[in-house]
N, C-alpha and C. Protein backbone atom coordinates (compact mmCIF):
# COMPACT_ATOMS: atom_id res chain seq x y z
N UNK A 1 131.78 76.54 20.73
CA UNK A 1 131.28 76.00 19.47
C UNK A 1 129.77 76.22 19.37
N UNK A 2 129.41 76.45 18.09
CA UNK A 2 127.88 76.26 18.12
C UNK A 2 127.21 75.73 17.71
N UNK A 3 125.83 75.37 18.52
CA UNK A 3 124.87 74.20 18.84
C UNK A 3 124.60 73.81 17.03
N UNK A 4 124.56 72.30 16.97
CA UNK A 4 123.78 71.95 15.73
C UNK A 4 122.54 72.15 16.29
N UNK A 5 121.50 72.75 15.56
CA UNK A 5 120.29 72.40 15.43
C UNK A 5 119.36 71.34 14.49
N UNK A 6 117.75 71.27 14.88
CA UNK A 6 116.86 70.78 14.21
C UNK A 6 116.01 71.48 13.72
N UNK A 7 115.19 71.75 12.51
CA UNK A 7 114.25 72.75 12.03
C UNK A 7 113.04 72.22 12.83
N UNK A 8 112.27 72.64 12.91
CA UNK A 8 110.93 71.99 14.01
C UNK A 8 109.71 71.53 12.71
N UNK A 9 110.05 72.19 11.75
CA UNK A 9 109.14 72.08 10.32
C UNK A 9 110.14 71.11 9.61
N UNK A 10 110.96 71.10 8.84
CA UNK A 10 111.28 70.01 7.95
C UNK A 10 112.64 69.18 8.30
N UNK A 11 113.08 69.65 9.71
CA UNK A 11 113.86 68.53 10.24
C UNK A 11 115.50 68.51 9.93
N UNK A 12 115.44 69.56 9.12
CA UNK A 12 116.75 69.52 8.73
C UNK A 12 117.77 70.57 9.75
N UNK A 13 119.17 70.07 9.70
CA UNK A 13 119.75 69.89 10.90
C UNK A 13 120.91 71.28 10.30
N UNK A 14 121.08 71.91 11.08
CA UNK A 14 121.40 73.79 10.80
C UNK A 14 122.82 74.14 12.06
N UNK A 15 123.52 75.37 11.55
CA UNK A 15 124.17 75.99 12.85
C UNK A 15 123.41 77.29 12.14
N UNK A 16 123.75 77.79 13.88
CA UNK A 16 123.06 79.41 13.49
C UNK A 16 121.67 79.92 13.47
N UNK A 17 121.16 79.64 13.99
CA UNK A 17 119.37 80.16 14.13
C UNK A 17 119.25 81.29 13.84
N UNK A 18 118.25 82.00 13.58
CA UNK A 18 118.27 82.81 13.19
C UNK A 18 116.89 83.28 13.86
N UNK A 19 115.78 81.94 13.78
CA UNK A 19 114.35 82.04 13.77
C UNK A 19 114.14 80.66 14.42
N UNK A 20 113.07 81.21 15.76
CA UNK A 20 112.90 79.68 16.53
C UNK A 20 111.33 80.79 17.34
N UNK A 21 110.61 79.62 17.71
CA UNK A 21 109.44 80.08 18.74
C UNK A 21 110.09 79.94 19.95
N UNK A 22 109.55 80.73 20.90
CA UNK A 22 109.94 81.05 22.28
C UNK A 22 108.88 81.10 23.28
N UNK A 23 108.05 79.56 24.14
CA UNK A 23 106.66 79.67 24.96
C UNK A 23 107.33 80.77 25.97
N UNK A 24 108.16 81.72 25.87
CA UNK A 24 108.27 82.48 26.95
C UNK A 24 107.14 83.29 27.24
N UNK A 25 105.93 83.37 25.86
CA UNK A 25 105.46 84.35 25.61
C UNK A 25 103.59 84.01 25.57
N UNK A 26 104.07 82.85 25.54
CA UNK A 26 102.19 82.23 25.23
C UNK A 26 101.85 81.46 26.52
N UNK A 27 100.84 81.39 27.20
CA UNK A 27 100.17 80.95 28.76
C UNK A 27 99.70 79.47 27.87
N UNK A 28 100.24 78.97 27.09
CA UNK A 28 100.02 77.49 26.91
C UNK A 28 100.53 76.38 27.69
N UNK A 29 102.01 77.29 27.80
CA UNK A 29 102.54 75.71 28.33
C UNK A 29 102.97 76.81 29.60
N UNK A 30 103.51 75.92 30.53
CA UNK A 30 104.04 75.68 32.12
C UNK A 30 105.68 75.68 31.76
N UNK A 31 106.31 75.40 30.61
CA UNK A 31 107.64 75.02 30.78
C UNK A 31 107.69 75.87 29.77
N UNK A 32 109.19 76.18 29.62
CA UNK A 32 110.26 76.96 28.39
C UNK A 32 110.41 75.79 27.40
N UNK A 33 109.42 75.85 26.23
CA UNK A 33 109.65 75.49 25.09
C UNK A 33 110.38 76.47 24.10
N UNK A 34 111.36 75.88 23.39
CA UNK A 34 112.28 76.49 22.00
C UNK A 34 111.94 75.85 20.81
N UNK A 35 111.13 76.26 19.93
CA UNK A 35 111.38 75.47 18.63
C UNK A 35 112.07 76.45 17.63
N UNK A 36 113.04 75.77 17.01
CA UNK A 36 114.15 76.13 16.06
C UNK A 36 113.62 75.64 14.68
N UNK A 37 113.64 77.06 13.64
CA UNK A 37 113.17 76.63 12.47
C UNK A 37 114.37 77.29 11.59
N UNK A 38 114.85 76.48 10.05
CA UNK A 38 116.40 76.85 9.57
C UNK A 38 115.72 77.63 8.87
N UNK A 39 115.14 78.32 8.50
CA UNK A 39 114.85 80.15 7.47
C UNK A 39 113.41 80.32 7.85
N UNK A 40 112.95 81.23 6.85
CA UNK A 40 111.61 81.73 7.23
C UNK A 40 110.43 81.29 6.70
N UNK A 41 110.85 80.80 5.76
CA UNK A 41 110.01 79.62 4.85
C UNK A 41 109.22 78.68 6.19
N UNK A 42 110.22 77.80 6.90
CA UNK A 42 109.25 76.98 8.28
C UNK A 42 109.25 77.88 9.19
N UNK A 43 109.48 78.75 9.23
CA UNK A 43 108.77 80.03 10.25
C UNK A 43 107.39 80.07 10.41
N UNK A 44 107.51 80.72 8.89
CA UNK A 44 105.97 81.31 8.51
C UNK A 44 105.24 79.60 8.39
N UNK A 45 105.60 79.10 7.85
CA UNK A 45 104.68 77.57 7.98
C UNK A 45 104.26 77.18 8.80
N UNK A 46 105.33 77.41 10.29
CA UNK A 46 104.63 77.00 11.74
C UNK A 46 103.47 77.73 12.02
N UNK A 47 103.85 79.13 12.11
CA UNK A 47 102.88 80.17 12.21
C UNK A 47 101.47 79.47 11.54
N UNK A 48 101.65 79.30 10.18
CA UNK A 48 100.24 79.62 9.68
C UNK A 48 99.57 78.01 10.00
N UNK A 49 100.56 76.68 10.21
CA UNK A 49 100.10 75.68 10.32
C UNK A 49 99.29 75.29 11.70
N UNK A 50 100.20 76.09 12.67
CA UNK A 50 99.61 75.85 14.14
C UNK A 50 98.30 76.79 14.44
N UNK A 51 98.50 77.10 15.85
CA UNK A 51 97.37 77.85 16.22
C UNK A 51 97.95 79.25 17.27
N UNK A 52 99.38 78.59 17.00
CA UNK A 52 100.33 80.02 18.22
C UNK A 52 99.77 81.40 18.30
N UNK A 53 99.37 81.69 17.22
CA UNK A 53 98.71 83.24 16.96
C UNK A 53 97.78 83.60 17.88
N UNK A 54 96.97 82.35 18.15
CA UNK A 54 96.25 82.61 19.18
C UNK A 54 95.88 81.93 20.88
N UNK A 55 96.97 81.88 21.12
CA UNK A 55 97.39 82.25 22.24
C UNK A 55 97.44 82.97 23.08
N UNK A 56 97.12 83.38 24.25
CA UNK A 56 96.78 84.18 24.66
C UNK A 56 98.24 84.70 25.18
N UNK A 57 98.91 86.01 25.31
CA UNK A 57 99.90 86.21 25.84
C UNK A 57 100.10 86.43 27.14
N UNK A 58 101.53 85.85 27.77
CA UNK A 58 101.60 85.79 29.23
C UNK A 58 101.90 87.13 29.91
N UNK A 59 101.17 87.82 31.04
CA UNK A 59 101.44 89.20 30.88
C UNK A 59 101.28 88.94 32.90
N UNK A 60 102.10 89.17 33.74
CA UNK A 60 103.81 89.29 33.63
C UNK A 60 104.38 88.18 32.82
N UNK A 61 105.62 88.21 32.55
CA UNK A 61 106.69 87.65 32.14
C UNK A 61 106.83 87.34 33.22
N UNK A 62 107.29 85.34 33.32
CA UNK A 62 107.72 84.43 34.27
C UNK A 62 109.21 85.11 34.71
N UNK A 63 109.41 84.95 35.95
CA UNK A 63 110.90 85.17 36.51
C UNK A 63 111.79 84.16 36.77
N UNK A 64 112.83 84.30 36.48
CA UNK A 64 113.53 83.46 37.03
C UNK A 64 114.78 82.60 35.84
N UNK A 65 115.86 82.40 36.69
CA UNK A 65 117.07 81.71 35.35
C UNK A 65 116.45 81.33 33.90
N UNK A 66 115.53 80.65 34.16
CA UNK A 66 114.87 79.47 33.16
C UNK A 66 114.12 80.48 32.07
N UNK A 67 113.62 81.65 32.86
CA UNK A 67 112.72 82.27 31.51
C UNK A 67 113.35 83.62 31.47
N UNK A 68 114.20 84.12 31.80
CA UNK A 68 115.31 85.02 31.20
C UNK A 68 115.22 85.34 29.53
N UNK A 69 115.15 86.53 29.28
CA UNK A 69 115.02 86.13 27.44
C UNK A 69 116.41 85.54 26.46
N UNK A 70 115.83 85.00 25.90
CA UNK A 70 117.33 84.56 25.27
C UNK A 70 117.31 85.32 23.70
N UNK A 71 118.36 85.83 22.93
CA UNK A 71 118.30 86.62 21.84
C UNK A 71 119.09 86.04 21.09
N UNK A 72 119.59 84.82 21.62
CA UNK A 72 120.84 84.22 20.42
C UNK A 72 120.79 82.71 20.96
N UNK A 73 119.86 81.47 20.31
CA UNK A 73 119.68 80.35 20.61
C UNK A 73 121.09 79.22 20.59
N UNK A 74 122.27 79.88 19.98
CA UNK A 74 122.83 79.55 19.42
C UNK A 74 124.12 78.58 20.50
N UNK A 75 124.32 79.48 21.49
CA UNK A 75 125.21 78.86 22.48
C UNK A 75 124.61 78.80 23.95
N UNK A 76 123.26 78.17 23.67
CA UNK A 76 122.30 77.64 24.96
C UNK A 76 121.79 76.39 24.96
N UNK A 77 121.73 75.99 26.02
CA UNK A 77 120.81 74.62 26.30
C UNK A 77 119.38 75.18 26.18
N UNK A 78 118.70 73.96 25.07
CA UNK A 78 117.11 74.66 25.81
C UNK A 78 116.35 72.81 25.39
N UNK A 79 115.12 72.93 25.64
CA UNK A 79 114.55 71.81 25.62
C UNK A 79 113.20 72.40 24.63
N UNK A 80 113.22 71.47 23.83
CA UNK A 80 112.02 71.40 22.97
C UNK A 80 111.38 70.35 22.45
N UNK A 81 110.15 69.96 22.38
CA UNK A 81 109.09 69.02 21.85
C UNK A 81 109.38 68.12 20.80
């Protein structure tokens, strides 16, 4: 079955992701953050509301089960903020 989600911008509760942030990629955080947003409308809102853009990117890529890339949020556990 697949996961209900939460939009991370207006909260509203979705199947099917489509569009989510992935800290796999930014040296901000220490842990695998997922935020799940339901279209592109709170996509682009996160984007332009936060500061993610500038971030510095993590260059290697962390190893290991936990930061594996994921391409389909849809039938995974993940933990987010």
């Amino acid at each position: 079955m697949t996961k209900l989600h939460t939009c991370y911008v207006c909260n509203k509760q979705f199947f099917n992701a489509t569009y989510w942030y992935d800290s796999l990629y930014d040296t901000k955080y220490d842990k695998r953050i997922i935020r799940p947003f339901c279209g592109p409308f709170c996509a682009n809102k996160f984007r332009d509301m936060s500061d993610v853009n500038d971030y510095p990117q993590r260059k290697p890529l962390p190893r290991g089960e936990e930061w594996k890339i994921i391409q389909d949020i849809n039938n995974v556990e993940y933990e987010t903020d």
